[in-house]
C-alpha atoms as a PDB file:
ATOM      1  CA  UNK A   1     -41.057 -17.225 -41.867  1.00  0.00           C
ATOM      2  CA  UNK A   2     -44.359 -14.918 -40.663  1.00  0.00           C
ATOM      3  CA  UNK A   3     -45.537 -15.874 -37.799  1.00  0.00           C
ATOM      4  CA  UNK A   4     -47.771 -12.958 -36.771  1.00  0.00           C
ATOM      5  CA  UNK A   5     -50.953 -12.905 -38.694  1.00  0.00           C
ATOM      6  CA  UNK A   6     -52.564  -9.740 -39.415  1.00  0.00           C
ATOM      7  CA  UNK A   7     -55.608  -7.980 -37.304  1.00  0.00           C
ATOM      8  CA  UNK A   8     -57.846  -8.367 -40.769  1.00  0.00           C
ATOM      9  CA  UNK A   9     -57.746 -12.493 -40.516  1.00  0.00           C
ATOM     10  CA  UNK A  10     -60.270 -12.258 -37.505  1.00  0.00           C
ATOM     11  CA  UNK A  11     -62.879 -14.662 -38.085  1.00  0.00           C
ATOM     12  CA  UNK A  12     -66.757 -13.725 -37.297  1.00  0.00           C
ATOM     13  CA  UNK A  13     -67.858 -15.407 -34.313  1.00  0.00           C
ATOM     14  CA  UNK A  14     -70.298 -18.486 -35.045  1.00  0.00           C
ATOM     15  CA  UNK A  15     -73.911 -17.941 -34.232  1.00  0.00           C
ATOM     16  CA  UNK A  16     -76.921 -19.990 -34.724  1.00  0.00           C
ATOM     17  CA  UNK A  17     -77.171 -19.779 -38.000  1.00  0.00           C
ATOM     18  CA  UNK A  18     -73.631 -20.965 -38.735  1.00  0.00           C
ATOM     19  CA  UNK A  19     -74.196 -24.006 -36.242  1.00  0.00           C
ATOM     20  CA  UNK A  20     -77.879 -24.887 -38.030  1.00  0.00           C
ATOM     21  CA  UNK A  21     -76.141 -25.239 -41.149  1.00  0.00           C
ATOM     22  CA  UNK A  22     -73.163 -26.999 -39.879  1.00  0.00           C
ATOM     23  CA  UNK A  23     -75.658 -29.324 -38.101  1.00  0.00           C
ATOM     24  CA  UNK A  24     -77.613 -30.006 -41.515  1.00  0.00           C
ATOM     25  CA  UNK A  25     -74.454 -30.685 -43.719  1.00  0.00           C
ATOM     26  CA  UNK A  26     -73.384 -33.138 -40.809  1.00  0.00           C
ATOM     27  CA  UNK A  27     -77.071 -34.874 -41.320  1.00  0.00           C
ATOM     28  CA  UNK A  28     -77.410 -35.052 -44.487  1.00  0.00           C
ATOM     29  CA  UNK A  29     -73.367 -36.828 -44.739  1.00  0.00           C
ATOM     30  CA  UNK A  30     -72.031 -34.351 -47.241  1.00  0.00           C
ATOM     31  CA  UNK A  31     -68.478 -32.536 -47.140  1.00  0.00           C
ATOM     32  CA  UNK A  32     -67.881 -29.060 -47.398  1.00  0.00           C
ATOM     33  CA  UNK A  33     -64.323 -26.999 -48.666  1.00  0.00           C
ATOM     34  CA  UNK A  34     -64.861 -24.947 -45.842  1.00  0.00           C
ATOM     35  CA  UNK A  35     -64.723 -26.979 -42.730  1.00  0.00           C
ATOM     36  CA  UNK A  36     -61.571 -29.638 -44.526  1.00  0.00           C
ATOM     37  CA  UNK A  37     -59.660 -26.724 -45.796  1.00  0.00           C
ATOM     38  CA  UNK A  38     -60.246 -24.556 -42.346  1.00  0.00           C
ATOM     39  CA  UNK A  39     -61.217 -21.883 -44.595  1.00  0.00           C
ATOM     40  CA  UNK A  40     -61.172 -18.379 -43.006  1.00  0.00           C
ATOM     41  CA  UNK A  41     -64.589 -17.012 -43.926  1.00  0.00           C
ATOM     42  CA  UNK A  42     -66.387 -20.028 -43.368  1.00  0.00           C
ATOM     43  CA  UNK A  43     -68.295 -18.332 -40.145  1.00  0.00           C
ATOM     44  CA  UNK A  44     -69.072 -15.729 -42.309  1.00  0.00           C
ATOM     45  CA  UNK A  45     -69.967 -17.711 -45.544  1.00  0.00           C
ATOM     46  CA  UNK A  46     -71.860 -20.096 -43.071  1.00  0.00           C
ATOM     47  CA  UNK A  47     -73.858 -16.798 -41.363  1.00  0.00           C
ATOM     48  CA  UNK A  48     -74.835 -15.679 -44.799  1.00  0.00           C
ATOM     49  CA  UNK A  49     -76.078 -18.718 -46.375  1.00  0.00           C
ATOM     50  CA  UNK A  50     -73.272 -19.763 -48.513  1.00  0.00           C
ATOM     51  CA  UNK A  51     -71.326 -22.596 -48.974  1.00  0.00           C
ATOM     52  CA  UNK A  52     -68.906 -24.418 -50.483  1.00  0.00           C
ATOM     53  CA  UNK A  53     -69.631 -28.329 -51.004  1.00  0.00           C
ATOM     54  CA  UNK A  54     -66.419 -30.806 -51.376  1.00  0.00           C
ATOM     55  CA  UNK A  55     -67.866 -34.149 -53.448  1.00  0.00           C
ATOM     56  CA  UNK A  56     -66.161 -37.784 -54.002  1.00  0.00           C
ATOM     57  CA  UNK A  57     -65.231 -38.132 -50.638  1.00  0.00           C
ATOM     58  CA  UNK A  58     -62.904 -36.253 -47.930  1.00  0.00           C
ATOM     59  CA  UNK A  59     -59.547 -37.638 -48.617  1.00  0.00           C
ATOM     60  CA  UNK A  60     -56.934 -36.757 -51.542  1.00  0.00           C
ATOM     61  CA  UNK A  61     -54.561 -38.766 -53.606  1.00  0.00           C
ATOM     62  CA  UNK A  62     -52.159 -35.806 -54.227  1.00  0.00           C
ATOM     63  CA  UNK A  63     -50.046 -34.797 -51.385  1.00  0.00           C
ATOM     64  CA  UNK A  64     -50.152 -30.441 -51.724  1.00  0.00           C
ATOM     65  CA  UNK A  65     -47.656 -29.146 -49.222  1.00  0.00           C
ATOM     66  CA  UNK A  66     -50.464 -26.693 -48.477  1.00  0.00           C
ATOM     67  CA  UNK A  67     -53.512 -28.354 -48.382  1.00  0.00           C
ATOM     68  CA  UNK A  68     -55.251 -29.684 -45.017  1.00  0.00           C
ATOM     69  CA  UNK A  69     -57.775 -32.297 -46.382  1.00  0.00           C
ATOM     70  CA  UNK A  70     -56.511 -35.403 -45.603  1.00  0.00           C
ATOM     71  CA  UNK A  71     -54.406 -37.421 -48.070  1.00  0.00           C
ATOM     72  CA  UNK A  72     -53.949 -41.442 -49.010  1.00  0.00           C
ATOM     73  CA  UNK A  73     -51.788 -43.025 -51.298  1.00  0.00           C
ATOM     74  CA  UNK A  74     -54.581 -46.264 -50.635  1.00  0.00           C
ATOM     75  CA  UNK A  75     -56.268 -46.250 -54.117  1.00  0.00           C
ATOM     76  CA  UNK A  76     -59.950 -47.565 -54.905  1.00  0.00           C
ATOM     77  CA  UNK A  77     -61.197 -45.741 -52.476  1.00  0.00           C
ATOM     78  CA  UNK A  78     -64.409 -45.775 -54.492  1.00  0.00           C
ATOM     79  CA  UNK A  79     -66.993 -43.320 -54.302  1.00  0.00           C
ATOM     80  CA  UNK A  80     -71.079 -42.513 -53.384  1.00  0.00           C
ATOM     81  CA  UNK A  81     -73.471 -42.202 -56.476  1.00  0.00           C
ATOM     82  CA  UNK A  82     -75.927 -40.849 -53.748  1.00  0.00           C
ATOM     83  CA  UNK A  83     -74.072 -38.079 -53.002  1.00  0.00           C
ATOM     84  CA  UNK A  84     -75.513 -35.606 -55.533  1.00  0.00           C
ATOM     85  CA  UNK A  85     -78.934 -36.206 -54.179  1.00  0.00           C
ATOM     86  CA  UNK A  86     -78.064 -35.962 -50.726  1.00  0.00           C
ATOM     87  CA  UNK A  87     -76.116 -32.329 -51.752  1.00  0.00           C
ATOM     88  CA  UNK A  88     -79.383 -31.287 -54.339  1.00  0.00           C
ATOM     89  CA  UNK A  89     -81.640 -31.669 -50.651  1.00  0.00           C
ATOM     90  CA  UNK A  90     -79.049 -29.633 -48.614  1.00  0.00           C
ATOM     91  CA  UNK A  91     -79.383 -27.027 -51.350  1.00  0.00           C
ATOM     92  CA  UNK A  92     -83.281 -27.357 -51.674  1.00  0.00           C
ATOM     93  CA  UNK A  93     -83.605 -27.036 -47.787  1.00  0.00           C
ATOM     94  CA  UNK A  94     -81.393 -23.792 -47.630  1.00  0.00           C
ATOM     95  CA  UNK A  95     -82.896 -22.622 -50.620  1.00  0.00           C
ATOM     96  CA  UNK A  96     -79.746 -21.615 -52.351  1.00  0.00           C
ATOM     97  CA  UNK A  97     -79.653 -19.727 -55.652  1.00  0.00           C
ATOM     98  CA  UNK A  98     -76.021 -20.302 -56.405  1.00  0.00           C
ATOM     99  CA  UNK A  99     -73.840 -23.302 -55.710  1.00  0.00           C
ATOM    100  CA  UNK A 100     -70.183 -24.068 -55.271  1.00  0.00           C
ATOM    101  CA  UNK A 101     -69.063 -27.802 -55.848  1.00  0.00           C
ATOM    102  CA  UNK A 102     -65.526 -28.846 -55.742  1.00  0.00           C
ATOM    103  CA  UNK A 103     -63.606 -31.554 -55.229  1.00  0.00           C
ATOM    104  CA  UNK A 104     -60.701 -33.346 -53.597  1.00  0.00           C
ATOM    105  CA  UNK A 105     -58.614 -34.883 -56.604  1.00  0.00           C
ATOM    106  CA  UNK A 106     -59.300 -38.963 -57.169  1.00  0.00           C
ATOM    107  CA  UNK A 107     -56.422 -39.986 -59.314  1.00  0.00           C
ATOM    108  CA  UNK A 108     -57.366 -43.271 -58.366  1.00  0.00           C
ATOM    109  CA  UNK A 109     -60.771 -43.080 -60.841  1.00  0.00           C
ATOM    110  CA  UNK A 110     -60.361 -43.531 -64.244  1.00  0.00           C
ATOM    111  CA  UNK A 111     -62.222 -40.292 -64.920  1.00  0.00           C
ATOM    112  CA  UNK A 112     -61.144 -38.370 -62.216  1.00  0.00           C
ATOM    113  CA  UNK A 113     -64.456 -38.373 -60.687  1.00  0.00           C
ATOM    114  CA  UNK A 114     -65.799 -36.377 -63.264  1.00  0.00           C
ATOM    115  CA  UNK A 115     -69.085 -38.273 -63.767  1.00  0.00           C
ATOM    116  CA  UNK A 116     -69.835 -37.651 -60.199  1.00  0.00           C
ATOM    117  CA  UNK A 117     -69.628 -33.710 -60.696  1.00  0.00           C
ATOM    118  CA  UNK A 118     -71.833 -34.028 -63.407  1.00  0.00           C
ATOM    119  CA  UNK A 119     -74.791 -36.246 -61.685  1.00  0.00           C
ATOM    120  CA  UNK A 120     -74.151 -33.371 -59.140  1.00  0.00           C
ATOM    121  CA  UNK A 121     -74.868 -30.298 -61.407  1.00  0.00           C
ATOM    122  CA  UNK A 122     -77.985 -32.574 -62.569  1.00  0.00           C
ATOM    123  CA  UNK A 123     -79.143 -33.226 -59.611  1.00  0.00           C
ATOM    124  CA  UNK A 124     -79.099 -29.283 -58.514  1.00  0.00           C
ATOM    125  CA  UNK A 125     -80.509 -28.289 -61.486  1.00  0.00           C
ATOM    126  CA  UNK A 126     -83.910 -30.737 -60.819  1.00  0.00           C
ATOM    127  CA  UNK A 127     -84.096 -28.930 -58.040  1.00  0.00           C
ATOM    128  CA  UNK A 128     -84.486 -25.648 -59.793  1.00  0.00           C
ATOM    129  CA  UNK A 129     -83.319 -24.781 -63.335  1.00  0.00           C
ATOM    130  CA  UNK A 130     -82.971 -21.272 -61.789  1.00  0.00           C
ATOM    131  CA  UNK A 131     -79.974 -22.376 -59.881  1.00  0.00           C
ATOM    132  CA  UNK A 132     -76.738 -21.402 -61.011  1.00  0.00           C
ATOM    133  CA  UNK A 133     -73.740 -23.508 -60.481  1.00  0.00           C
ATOM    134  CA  UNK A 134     -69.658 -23.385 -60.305  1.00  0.00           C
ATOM    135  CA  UNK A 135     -67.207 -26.476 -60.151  1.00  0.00           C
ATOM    136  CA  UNK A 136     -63.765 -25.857 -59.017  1.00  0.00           C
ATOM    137  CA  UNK A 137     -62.074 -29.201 -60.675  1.00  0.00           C
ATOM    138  CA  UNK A 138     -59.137 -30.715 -60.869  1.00  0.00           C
ATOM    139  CA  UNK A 139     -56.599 -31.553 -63.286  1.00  0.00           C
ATOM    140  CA  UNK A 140     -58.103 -34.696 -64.432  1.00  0.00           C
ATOM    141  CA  UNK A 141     -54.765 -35.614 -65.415  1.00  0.00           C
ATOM    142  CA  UNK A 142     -55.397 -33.619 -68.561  1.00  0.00           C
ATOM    143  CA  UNK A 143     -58.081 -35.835 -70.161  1.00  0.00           C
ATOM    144  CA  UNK A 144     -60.421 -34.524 -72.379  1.00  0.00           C
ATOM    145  CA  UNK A 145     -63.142 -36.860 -71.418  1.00  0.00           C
ATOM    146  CA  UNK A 146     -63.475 -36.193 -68.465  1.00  0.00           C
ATOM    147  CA  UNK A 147     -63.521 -32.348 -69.028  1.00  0.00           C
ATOM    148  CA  UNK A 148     -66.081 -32.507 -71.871  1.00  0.00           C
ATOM    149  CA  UNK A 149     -68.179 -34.527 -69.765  1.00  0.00           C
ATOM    150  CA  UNK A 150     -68.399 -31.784 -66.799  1.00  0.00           C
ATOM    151  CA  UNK A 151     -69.085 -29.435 -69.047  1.00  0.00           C
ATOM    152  CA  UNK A 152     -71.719 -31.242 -71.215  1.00  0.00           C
ATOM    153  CA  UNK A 153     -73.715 -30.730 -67.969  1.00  0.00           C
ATOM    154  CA  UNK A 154     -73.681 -27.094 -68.286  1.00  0.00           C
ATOM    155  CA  UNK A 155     -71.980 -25.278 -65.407  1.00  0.00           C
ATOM    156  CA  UNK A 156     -72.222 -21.724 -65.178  1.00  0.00           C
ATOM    157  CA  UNK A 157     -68.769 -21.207 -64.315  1.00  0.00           C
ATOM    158  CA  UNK A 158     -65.559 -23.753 -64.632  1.00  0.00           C
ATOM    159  CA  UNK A 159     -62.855 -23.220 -62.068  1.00  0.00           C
ATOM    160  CA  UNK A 160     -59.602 -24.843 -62.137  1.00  0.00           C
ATOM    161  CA  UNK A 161     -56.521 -23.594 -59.757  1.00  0.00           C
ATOM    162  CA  UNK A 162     -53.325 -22.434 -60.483  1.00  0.00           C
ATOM    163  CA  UNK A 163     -52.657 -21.687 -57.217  1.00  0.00           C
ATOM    164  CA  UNK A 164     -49.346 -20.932 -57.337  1.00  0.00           C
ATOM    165  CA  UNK A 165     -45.932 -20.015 -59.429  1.00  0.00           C
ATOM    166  CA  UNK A 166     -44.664 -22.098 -61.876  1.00  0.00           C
ATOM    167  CA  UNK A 167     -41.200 -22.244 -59.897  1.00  0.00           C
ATOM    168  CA  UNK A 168     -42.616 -23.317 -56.552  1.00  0.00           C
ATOM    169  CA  UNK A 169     -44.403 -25.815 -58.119  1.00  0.00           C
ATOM    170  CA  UNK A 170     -41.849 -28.666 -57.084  1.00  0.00           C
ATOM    171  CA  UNK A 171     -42.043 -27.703 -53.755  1.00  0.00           C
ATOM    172  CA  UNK A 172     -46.133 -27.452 -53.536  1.00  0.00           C
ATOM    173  CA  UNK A 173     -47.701 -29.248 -55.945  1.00  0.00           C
ATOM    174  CA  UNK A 174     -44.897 -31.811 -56.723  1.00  0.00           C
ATOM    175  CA  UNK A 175     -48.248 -34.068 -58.404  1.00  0.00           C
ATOM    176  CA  UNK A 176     -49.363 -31.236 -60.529  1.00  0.00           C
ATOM    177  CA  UNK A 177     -47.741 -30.005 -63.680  1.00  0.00           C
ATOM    178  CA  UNK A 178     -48.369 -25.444 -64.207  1.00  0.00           C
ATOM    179  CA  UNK A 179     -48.781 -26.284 -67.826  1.00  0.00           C
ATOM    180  CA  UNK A 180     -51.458 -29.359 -67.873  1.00  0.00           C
ATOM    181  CA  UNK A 181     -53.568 -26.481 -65.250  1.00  0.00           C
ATOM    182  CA  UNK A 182     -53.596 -23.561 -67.684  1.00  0.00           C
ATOM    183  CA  UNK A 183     -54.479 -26.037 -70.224  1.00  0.00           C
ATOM    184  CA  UNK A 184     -57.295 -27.267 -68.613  1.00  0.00           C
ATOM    185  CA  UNK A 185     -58.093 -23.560 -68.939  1.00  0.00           C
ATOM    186  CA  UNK A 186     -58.045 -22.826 -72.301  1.00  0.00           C
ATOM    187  CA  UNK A 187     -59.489 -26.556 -73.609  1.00  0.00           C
ATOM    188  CA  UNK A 188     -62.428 -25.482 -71.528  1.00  0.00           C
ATOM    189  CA  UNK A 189     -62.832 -22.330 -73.506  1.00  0.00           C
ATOM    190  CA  UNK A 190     -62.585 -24.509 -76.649  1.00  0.00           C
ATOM    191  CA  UNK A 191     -64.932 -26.856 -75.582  1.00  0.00           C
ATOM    192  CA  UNK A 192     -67.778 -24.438 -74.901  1.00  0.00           C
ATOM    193  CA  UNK A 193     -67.278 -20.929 -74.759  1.00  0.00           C
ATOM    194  CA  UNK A 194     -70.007 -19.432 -73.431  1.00  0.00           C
ATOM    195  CA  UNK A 195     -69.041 -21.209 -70.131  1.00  0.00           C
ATOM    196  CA  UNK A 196     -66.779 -18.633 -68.029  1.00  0.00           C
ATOM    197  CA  UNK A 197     -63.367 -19.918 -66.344  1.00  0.00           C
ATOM    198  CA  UNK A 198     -61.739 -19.284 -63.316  1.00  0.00           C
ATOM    199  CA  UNK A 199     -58.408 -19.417 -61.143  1.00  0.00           C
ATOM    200  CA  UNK A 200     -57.048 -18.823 -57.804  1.00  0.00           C
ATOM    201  CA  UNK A 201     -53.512 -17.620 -56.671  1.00  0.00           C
ATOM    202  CA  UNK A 202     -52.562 -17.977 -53.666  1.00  0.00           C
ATOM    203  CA  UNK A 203     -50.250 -15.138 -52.199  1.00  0.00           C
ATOM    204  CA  UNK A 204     -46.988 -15.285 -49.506  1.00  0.00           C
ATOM    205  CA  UNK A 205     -45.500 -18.594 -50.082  1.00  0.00           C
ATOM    206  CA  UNK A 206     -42.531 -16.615 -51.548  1.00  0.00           C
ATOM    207  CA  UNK A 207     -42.966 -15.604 -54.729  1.00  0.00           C
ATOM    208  CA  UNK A 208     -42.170 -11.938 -56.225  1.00  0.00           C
ATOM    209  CA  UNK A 209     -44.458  -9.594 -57.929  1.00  0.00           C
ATOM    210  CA  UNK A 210     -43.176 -10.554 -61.422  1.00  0.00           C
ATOM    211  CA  UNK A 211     -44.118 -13.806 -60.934  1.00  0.00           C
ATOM    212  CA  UNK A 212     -47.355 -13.155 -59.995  1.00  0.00           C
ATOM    213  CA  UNK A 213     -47.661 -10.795 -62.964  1.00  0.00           C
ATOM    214  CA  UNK A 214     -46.541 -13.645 -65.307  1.00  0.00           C
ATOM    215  CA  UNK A 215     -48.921 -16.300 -63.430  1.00  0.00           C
ATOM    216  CA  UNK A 216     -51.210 -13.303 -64.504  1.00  0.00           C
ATOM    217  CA  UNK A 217     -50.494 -13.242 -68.059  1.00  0.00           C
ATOM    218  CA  UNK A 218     -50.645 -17.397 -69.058  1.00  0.00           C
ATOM    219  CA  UNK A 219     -54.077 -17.177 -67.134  1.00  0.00           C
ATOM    220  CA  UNK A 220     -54.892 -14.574 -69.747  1.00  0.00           C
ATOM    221  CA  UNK A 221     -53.306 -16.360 -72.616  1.00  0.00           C
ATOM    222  CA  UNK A 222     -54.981 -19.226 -71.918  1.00  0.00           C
ATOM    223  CA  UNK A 223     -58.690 -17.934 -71.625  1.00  0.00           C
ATOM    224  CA  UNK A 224     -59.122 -17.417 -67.850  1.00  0.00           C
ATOM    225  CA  UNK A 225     -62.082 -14.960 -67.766  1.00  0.00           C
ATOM    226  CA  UNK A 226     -61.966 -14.570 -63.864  1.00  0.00           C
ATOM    227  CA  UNK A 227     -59.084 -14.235 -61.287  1.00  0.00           C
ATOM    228  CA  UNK A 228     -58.890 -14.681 -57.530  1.00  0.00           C
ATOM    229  CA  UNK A 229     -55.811 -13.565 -55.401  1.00  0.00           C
ATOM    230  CA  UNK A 230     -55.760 -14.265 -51.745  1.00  0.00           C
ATOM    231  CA  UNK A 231     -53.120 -14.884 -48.729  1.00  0.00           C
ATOM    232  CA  UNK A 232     -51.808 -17.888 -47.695  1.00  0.00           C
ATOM    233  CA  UNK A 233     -52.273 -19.442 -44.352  1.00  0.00           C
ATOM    234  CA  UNK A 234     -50.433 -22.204 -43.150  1.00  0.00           C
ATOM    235  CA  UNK A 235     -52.934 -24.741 -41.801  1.00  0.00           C
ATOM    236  CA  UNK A 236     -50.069 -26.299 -39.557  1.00  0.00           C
ATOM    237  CA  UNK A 237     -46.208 -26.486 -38.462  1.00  0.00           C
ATOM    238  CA  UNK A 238     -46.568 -29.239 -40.720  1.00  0.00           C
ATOM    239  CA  UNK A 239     -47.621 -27.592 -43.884  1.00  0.00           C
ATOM    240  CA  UNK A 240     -45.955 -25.588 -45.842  1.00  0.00           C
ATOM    241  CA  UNK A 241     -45.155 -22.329 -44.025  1.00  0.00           C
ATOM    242  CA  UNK A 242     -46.408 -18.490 -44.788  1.00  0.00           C
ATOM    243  CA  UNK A 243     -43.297 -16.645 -45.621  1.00  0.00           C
ATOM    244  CA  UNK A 244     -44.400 -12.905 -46.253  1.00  0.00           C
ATOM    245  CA  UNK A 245     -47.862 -11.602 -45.293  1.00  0.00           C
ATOM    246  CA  UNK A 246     -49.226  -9.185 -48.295  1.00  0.00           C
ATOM    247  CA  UNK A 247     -50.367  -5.569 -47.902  1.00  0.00           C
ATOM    248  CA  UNK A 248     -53.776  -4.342 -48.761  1.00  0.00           C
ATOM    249  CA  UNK A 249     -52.193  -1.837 -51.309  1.00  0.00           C
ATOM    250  CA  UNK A 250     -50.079  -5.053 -53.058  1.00  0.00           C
ATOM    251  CA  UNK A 251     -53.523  -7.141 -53.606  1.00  0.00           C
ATOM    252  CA  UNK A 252     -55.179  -3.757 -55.079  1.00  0.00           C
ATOM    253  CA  UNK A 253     -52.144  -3.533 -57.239  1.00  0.00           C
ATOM    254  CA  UNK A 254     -52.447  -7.153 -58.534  1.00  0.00           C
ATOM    255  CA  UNK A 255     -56.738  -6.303 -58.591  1.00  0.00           C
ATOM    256  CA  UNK A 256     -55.725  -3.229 -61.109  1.00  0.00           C
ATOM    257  CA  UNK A 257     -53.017  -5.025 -63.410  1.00  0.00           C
ATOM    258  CA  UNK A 258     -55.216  -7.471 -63.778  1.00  0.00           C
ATOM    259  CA  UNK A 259     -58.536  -5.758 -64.611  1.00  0.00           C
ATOM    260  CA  UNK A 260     -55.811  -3.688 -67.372  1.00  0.00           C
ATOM    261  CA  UNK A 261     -54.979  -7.547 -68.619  1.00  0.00           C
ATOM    262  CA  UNK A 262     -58.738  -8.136 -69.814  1.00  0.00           C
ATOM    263  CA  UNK A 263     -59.713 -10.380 -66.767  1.00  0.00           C
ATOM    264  CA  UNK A 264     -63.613 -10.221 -66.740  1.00  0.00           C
ATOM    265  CA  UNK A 265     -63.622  -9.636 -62.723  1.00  0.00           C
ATOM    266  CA  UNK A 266     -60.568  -9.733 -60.242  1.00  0.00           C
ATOM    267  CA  UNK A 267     -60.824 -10.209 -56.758  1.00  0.00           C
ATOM    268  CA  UNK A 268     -57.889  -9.406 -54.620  1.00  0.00           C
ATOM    269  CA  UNK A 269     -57.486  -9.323 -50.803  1.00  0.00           C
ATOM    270  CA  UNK A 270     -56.102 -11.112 -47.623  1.00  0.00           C
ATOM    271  CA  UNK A 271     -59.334 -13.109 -47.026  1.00  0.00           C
ATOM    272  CA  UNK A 272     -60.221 -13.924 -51.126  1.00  0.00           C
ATOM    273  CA  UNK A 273     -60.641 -17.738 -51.752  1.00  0.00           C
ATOM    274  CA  UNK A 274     -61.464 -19.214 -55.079  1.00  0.00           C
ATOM    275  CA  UNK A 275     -64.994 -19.398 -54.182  1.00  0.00           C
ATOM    276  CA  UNK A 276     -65.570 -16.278 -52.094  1.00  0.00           C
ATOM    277  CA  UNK A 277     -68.544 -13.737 -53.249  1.00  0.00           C
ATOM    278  CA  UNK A 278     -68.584 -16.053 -56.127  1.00  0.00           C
ATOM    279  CA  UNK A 279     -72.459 -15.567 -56.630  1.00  0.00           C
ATOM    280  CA  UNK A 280     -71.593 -11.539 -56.540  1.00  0.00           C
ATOM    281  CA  UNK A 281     -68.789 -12.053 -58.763  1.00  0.00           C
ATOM    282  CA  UNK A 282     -71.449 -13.434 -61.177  1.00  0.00           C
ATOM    283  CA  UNK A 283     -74.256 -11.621 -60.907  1.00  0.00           C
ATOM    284  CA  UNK A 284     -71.931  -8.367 -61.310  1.00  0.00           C
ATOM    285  CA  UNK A 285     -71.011 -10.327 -64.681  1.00  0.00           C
ATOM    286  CA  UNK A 286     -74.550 -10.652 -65.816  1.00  0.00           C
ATOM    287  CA  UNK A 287     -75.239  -7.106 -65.257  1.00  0.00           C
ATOM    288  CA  UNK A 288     -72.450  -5.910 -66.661  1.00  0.00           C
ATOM    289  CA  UNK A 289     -73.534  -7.901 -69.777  1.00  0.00           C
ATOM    290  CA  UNK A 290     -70.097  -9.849 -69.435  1.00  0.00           C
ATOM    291  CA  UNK A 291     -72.267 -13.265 -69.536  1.00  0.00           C
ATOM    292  CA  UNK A 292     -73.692 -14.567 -72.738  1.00  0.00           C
END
């Protein structure tokens, strides 16, 4: 196993911006992705006004080898009808333009939670109809319900993760099933398709480049317009550990097969999360006339 992390994982410093906003997320009694999931660039996300926000509570039913929100096998755990309010005001008093929801995953709900990511996206959009939004959801457990009814409320992008290889599945995501996540994928796209998907890979947990390649290709084949690769980092002895630490010139290699696949945008580096420069990622869309 790695143990040495690369001189490129150095976080920016917090300032007072970064504490302001982790001061008015506290306040307001919302969660964010990037404080449970000790995201790397959340002092730099924080510094530059963005954010990730993490709805239906702060605890997961699914126990992700990788993961470092917290997990339960407790069930009715319930959830907050308020919260999309409370997140619409955080957004209206930071005046964002672009939004990031996701979620932990609530098997214990009989939709998944999926009615509270759509009061959500409501709720944002009475703030401003201007305001673009992307969900990162989970599996639902593959029901079509609950997927319709996310995207009935119009999100600008749909995110689901594949996170990793089919074969270390088992091993990470013994809950989760590789073929109900592309799925999700492609019954999105045949839902609504003018609404763009997206996916995340995560990098050094031991897989080899033809896997990646092939994690590549059913993204493709199943109508993932947009593709994040980033490294792994091991949140704690406990998790599941990094085994290999990726070169620049590997992620720029998986950043050019994939832009040769068709993928609408790839992002590839050490520091790339599912949600990072996700309002570039978009806007670079629109311009680029990739958006209908």
């Amino acid at each position: 196993m790695k143990s040495k992390i690369p001189s490129w994982f150095r976080q920016d410093i917090p300032d007072a911006s970064t504490f302001k906003l982790t001061h008015l997320v506290s306040e307001f009694g919302v969660n964010t992705v990037c404080k449970e999931a000790m995201c790397p660039n959340m002092s730099y996300c924080f510094k530059h006004n963005k954010i990730t926000f993490m709805i239906l509570g702060s605890t997961c039913t699914r126990n992700c080898s990788f993961c470092n929100v917290d997990k339960t096998k407790e069930v009715k755990m319930g959830f907050d009808s308020d919260e999309p309010f409370r997140i619409a005001e955080v957004v209206r008093a930071l005046g964002l333009s672009y939004v990031v929801i996701t979620s932990v995953t609530r098997d214990d709900l009989s939709d998944g939670g999926a009615w509270v990511f759509a009061k959500t996206i409501e709720a944002i959009r009475q703030v401003s109809q201007e305001i673009k939004v992307e969900v990162l959801i989970p599996d639902f457990k593959g029901k079509v319900a609950s997927l319709k009814c996310v995207l009935n409320a119009y999100p600008n992008i749909l995110a689901h993760n594949i996170e990793t290889i089919r074969r270390l599945y088992p091993k990470l995501r013994p809950m989760s099933d590789y073929e109900l996540s592309l799925g999700i994928l492609s019954k999105s796209k045949e839902i609504n398709p003018d609404i763009l998907t997206k996916s995340s890979i995560m990098l050094g947990l031991g897989e080899t480049e033809e896997e990646v390649v092939n994690v590549m290709e059913d993204l493709r084949a199943n109508s993932c317009d947009i593709l994040t690769l980033g490294q792994y980092l091991s949140p704690s002895p406990s998790h599941y550990q990094v085994v290999d630490f990726i070169n620049i010139e590997q992620f720029e290699k998986y950043r050019v097969i994939g832009a040769a696949m068709g993928f609408k945008s790839v992002l590839s580096g050490p520091l790339v999360r599912s949600s990072y420069q996700a309002e570039d990622v978009f806007k670079e869309l629109n311009l680029s006339g990739n958006i209908r």
